[in-house]
N, C-alpha and C. Protein backbone atom coordinates (compact mmCIF):
# COMPACT_ATOMS: atom_id res chain seq x y z
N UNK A 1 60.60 72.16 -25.00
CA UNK A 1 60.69 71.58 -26.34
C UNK A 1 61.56 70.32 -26.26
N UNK A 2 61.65 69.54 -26.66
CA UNK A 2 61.81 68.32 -27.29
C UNK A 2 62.51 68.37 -28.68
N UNK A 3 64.17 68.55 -28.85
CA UNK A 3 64.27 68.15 -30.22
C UNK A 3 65.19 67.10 -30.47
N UNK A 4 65.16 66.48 -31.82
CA UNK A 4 65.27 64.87 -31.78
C UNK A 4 66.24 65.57 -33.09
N UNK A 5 67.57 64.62 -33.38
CA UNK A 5 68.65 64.91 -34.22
C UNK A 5 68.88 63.19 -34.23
N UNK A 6 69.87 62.70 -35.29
CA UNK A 6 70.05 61.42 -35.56
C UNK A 6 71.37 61.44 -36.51
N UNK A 7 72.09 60.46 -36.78
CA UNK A 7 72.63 60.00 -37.97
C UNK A 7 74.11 61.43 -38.02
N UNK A 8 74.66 61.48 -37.14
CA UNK A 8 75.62 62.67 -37.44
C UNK A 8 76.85 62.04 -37.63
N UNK A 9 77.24 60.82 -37.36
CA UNK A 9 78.19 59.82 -38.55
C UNK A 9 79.89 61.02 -38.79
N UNK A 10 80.11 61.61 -37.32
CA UNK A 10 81.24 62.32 -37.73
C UNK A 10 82.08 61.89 -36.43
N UNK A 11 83.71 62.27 -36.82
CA UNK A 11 84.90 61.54 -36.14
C UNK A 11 85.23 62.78 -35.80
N UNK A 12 85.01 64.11 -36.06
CA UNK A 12 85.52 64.90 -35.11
C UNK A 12 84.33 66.43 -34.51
N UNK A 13 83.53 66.00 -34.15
CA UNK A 13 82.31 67.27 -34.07
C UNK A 13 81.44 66.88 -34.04
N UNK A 14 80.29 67.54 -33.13
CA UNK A 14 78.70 67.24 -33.65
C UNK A 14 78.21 67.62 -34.51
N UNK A 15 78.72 68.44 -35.61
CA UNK A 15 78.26 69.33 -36.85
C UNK A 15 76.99 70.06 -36.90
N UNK A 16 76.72 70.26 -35.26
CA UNK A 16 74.95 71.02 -35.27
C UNK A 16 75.89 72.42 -35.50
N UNK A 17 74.48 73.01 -36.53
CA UNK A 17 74.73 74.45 -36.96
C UNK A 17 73.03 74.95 -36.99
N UNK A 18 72.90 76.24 -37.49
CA UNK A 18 72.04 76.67 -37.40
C UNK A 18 70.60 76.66 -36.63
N UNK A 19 69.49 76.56 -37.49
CA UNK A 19 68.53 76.36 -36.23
C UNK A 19 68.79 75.01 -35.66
N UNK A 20 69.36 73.44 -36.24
CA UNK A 20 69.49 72.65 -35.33
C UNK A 20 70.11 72.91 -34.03
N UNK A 21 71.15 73.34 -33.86
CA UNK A 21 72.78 74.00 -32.77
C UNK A 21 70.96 74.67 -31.89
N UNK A 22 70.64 75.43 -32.63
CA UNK A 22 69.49 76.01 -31.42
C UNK A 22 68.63 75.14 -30.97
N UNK A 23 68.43 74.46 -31.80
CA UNK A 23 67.28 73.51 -30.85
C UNK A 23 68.11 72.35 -30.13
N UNK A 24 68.71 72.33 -30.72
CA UNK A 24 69.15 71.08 -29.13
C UNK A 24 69.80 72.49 -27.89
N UNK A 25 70.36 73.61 -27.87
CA UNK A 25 70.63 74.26 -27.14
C UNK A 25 69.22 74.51 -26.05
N UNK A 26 68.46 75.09 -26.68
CA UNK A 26 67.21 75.03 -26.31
C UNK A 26 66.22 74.30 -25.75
N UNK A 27 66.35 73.30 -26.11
CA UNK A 27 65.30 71.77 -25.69
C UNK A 27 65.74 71.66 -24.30
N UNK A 28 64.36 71.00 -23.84
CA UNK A 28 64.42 70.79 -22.23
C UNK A 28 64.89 69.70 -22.48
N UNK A 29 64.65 68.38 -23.39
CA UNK A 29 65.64 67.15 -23.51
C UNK A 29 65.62 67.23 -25.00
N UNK A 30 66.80 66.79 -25.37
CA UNK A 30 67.70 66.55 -26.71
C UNK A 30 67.59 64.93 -26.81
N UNK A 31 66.95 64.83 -28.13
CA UNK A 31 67.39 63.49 -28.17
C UNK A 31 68.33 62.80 -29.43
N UNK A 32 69.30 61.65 -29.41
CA UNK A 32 70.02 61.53 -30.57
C UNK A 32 69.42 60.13 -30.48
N UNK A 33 69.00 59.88 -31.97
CA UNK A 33 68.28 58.09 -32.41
C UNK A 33 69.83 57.64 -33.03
N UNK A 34 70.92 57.61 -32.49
CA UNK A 34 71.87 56.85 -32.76
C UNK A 34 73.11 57.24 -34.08
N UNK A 35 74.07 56.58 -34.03
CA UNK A 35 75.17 56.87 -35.18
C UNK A 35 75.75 58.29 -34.98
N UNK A 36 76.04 58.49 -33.99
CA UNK A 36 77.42 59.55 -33.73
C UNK A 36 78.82 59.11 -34.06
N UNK A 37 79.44 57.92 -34.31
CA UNK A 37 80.01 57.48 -34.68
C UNK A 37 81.68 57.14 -33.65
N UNK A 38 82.11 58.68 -33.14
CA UNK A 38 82.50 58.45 -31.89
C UNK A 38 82.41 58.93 -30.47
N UNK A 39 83.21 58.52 -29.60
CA UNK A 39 82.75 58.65 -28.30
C UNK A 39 82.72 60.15 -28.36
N UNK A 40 83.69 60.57 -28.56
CA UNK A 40 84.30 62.51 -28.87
C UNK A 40 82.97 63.37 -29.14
N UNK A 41 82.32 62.70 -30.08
CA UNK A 41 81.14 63.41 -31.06
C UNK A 41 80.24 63.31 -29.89
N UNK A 42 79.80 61.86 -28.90
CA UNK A 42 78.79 62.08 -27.95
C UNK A 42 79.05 63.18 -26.89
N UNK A 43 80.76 63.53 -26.62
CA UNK A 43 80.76 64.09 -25.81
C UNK A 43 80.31 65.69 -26.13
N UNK A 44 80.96 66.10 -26.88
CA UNK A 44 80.29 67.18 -27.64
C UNK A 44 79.09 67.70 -27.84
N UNK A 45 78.03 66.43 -27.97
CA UNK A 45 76.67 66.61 -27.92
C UNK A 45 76.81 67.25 -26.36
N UNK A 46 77.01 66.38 -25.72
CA UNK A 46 76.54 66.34 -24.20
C UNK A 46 76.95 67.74 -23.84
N UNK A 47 78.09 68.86 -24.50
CA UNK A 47 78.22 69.91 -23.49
C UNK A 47 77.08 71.02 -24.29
N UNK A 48 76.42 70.33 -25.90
CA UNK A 48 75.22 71.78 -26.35
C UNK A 48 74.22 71.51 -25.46
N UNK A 49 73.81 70.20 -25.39
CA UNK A 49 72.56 69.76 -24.30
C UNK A 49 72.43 70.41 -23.03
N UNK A 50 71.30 70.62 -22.52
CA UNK A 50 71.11 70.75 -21.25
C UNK A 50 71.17 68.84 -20.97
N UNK A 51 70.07 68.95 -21.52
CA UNK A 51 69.76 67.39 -21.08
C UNK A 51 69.94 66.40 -22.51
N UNK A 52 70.78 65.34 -22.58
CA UNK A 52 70.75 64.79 -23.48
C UNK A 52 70.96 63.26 -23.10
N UNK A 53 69.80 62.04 -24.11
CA UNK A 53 69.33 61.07 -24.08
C UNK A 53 69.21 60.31 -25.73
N UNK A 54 70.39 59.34 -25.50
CA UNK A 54 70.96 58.89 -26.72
C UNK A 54 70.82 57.60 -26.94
N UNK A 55 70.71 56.83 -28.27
CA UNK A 55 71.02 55.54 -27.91
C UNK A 55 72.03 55.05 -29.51
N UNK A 56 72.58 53.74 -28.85
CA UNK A 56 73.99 53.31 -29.97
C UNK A 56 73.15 52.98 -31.51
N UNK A 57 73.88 53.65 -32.12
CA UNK A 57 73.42 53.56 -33.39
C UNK A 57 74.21 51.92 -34.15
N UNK A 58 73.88 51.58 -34.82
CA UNK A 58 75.15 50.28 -36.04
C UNK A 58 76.41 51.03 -35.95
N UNK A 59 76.45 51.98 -36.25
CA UNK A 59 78.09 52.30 -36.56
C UNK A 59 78.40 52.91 -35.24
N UNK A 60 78.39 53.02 -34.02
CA UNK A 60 78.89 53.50 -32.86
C UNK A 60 79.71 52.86 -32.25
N UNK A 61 80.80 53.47 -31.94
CA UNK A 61 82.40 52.75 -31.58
C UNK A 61 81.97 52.24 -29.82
N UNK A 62 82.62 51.90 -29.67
CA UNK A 62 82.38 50.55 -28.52
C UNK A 62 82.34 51.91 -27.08
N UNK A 63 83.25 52.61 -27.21
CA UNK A 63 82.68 53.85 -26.01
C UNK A 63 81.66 54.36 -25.86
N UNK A 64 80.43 54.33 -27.01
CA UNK A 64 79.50 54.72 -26.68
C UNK A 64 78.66 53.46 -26.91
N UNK A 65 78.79 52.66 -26.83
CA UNK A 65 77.70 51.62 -26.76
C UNK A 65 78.04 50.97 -25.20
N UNK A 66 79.05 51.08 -24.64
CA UNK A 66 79.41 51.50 -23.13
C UNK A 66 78.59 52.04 -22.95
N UNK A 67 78.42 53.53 -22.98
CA UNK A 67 77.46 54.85 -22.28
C UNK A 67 76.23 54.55 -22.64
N UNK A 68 75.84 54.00 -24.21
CA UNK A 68 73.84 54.01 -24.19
C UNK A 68 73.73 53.02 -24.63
N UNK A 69 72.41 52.77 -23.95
CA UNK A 69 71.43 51.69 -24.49
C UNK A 69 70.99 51.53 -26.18
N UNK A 70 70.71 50.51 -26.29
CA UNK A 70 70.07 50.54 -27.96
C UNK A 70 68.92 50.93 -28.31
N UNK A 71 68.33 50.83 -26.87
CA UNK A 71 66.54 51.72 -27.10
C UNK A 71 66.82 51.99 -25.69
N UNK A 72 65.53 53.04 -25.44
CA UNK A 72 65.03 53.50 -24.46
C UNK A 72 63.52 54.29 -24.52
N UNK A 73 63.34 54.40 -23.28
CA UNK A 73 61.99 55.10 -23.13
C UNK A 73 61.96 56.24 -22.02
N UNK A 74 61.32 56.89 -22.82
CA UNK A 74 61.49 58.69 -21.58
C UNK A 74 59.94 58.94 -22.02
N UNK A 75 60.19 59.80 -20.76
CA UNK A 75 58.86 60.72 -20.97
C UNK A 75 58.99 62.21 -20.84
N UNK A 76 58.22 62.68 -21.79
CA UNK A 76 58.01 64.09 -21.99
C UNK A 76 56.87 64.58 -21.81
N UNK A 77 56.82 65.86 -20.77
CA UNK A 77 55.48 66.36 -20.96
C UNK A 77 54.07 65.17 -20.86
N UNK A 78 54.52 64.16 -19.87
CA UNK A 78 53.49 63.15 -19.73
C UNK A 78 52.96 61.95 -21.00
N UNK A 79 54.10 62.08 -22.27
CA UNK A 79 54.03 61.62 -23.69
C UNK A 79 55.20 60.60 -23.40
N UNK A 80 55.30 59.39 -23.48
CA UNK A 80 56.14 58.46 -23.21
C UNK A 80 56.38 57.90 -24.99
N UNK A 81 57.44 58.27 -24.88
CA UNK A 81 58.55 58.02 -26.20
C UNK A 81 59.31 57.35 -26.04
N UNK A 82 59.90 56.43 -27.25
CA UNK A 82 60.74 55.19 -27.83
C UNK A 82 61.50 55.79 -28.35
N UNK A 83 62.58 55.23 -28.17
CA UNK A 83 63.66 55.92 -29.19
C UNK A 83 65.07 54.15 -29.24
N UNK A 84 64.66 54.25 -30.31
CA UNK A 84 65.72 53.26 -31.04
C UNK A 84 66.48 53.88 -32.52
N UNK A 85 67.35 53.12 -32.57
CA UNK A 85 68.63 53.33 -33.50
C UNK A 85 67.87 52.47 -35.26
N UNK A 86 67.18 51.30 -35.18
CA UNK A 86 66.38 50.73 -35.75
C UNK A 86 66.02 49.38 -35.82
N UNK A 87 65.37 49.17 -36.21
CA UNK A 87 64.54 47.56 -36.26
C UNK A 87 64.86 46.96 -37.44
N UNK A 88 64.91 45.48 -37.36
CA UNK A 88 64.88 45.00 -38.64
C UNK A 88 63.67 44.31 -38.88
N UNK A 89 63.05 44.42 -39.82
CA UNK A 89 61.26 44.14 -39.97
C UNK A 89 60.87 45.36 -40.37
N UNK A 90 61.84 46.82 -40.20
CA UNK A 90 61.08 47.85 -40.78
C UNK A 90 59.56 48.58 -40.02
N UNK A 91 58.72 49.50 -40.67
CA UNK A 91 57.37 50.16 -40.07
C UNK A 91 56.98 49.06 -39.19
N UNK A 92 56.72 47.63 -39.16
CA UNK A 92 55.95 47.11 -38.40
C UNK A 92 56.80 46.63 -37.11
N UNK A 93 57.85 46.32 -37.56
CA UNK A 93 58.74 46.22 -36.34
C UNK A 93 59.02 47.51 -35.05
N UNK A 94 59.34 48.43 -36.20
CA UNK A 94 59.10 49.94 -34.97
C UNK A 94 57.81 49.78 -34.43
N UNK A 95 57.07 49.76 -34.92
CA UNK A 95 55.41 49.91 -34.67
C UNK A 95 55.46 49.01 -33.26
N UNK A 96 55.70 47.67 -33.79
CA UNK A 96 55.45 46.64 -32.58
C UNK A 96 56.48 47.37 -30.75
N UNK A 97 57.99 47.55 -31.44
CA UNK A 97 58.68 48.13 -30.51
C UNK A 97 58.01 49.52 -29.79
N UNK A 98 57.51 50.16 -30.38
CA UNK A 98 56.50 51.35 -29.56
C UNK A 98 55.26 50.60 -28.99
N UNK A 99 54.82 49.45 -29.19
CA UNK A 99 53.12 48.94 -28.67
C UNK A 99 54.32 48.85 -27.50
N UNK A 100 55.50 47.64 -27.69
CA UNK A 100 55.87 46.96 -26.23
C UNK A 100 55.67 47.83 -25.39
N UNK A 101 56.36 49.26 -25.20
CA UNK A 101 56.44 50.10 -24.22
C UNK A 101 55.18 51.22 -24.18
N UNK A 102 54.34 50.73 -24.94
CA UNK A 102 53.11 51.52 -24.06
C UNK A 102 53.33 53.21 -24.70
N UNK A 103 54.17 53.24 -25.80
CA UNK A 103 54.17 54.97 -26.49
C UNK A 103 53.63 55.16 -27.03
N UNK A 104 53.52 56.74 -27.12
CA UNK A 104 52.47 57.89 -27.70
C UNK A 104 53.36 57.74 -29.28
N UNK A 105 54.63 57.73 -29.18
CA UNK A 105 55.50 58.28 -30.61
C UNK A 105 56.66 56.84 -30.67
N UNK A 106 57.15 56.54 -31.51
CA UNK A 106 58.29 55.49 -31.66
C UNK A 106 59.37 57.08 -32.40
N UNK A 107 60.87 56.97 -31.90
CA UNK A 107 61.71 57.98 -32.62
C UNK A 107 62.66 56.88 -33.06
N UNK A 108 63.08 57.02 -34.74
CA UNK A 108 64.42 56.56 -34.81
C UNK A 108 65.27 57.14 -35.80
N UNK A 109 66.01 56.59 -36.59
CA UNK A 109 67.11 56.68 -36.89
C UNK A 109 67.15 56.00 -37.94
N UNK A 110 68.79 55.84 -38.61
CA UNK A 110 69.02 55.08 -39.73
C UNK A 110 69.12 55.43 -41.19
N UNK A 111 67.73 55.66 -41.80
CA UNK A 111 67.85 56.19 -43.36
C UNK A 111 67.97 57.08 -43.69
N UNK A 112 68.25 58.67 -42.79
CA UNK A 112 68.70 59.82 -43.19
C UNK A 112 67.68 60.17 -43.72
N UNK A 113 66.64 59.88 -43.49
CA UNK A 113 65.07 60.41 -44.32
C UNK A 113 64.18 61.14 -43.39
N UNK A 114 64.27 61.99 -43.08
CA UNK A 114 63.05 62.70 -41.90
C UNK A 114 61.84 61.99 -42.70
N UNK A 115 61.05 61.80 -41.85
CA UNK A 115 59.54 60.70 -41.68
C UNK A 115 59.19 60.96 -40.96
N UNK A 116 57.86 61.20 -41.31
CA UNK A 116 56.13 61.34 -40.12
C UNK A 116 55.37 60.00 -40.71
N UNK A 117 55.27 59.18 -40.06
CA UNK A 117 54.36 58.26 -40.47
C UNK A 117 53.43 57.61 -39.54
N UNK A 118 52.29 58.24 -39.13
CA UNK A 118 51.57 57.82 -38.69
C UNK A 118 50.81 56.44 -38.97
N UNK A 119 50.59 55.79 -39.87
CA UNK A 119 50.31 54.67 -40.69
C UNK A 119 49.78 53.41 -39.33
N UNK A 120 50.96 53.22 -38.70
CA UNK A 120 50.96 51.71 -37.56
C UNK A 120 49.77 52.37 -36.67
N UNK A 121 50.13 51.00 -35.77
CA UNK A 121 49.72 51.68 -34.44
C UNK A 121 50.35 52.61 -33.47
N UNK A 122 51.23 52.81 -33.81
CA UNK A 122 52.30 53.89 -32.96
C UNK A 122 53.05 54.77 -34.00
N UNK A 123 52.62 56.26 -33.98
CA UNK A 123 53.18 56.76 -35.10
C UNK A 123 54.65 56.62 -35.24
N UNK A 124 55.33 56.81 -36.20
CA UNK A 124 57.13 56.88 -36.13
C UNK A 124 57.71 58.52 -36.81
N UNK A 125 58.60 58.58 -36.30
CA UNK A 125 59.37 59.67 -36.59
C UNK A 125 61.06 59.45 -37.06
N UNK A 126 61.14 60.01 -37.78
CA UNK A 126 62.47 59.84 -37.62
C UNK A 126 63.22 61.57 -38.29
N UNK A 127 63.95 62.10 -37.59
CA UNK A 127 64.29 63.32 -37.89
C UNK A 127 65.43 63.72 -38.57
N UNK A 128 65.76 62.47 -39.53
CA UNK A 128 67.03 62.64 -40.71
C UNK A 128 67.83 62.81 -39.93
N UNK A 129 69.07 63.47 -40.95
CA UNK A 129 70.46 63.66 -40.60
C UNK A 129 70.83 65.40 -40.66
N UNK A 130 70.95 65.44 -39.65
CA UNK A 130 71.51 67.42 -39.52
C UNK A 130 72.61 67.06 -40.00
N UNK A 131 73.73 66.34 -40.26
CA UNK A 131 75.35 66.48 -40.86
C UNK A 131 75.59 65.87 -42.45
N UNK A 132 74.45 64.35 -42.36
CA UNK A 132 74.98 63.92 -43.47
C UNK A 132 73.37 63.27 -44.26
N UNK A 133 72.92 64.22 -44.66
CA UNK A 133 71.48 64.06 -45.27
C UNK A 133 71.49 63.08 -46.47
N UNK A 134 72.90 62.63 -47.14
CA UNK A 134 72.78 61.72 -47.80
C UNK A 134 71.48 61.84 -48.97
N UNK A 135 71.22 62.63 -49.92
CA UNK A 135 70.30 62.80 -50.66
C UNK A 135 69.01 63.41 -50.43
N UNK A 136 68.85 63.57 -49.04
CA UNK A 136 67.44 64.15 -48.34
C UNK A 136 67.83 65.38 -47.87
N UNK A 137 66.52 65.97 -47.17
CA UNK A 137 66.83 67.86 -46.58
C UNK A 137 68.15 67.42 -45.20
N UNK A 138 68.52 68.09 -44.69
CA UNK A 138 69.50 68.28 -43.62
C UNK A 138 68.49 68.94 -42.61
N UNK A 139 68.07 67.87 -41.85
CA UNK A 139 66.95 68.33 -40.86
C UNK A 139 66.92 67.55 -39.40
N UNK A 140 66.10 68.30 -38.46
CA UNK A 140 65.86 67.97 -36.99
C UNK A 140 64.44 67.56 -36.78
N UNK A 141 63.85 66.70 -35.62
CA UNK A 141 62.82 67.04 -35.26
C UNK A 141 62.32 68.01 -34.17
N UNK A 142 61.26 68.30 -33.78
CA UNK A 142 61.15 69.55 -32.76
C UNK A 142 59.76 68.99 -32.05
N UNK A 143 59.12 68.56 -30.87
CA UNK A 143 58.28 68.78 -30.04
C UNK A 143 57.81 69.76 -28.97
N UNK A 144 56.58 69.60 -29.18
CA UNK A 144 55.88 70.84 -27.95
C UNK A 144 55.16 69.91 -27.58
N UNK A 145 54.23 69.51 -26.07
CA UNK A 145 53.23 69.48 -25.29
C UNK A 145 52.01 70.50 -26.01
N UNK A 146 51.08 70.20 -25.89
CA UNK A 146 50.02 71.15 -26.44
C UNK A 146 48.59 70.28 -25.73
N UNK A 147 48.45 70.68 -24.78
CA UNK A 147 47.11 69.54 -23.89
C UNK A 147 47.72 67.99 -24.45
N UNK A 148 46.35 67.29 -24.75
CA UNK A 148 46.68 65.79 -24.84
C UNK A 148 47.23 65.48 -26.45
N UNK A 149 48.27 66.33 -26.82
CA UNK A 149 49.13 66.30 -27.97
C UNK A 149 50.02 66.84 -28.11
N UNK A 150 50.84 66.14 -28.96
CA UNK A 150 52.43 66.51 -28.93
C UNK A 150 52.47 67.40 -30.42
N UNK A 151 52.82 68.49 -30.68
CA UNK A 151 52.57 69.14 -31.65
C UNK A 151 54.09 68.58 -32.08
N UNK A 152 54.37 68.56 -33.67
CA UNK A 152 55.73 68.24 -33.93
C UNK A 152 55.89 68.69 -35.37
N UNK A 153 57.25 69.18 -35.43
CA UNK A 153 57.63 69.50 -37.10
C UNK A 153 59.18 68.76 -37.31
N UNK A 154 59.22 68.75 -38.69
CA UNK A 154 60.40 68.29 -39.22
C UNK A 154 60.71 69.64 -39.27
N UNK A 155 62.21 70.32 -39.20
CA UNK A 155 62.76 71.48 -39.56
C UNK A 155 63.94 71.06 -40.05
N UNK A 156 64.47 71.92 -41.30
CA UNK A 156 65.77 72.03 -41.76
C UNK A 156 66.51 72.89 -41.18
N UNK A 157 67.68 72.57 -41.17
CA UNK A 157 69.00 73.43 -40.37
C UNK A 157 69.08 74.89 -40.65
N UNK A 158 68.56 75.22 -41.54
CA UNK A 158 68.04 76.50 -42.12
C UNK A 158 66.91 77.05 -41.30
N UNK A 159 66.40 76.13 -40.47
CA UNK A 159 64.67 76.89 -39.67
C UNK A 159 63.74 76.96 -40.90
N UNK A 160 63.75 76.30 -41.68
CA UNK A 160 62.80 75.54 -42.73
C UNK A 160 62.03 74.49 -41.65
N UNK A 161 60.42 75.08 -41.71
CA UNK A 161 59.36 74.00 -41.27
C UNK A 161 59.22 73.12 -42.35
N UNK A 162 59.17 71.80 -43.10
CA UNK A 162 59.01 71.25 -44.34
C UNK A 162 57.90 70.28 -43.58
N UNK A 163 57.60 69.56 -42.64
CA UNK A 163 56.27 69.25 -42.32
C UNK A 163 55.99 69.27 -40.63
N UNK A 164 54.51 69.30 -40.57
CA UNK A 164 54.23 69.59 -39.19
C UNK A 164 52.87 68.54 -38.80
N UNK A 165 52.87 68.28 -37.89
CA UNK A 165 52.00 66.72 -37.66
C UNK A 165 51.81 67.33 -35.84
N UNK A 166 50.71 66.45 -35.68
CA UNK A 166 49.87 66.21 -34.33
C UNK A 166 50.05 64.70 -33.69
N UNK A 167 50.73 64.22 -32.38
CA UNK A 167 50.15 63.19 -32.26
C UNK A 167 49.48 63.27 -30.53
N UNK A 168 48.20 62.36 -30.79
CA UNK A 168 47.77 62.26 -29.95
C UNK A 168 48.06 61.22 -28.83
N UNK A 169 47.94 61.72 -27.77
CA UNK A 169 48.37 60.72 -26.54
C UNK A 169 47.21 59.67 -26.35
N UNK A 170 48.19 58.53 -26.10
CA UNK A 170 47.25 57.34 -26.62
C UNK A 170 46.47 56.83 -25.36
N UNK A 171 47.37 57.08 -23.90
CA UNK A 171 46.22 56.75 -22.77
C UNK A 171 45.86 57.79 -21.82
């Protein structure tokens, strides 16, 4: 599994609880789309992770923009994923940033809004805020491999499925 967390914007903790705390425990890679805020909080991530793959959010203190990149690209399960903190230009700008690198999914960050939006040419995700939902659910994202698709849900920290989407691998 594959789960994607973002936006945890705290100075002393990673604040994963419930089913989030399990799914990044769980996931073969963990991913964070940015704004941990300090270095402390990345480290923290790093001891729930098996494997964890992050990048600097706007508000990330200078120790972790040391340790990660502002984007990156991994692959999962043969599904090559983007993961940025965010674009300015918005849907078409992510969109374009997932064509550059040739991905199945663009992941990011930023508005505390879990989003499935398939819409572009490269669907986007973004899996809110597990700490500080800021007006939206308090949620994670979650991937599986499933043949030539990545099965995926938004889940709340509660293990609330609130939506579930397909994307298909593009080459």
């Amino acid at each position: 599994m594959l789960t994607v967390v973002s936006d945890t914007h705290s100075t002393d903790g990673h604040r994963l609880s419930g089913r989030t705390l399990e799914a990044v425990r769980d996931a073969e890679v963990a991913v964070h789309a940015g704004d941990f805020m300090r270095e402390s909080v990345l480290d923290d991530f790093e001891r729930e992770a098996d494997r964890l793959l992050g990048v600097a959010g706007n508000n990330d203190d200078a120790g972790i923009r040391r340790r990660l990149p502002e984007a990156r690209t991994l692959t999962f399960e043969g599904f090559t994923v983007a993961v940025t903190h965010t674009r300015r230009g918005g849907p078409t700008a992510l969109s374009l940033f997932g064509r550059e690198r040739d991905a199945d999914v663009v992941l990011f960050g930023h508005s505390h809004r879990p989003t499935y939006d398939p819409s572009g040419a490269v669907p986007l995700v973004n899996p809110g805020s597990h700490a500080q939902p800021r007006g939206n659910r308090a949620a994670h994202a979650e991937f599986e491999a499933r043949g030539d698709a990545l099965a995926g849900r938004l889940v709340t920290v509660d293990g609330d499925v609130f939506e579930e989407f397909t994307i298909e691998r593009t080459a």
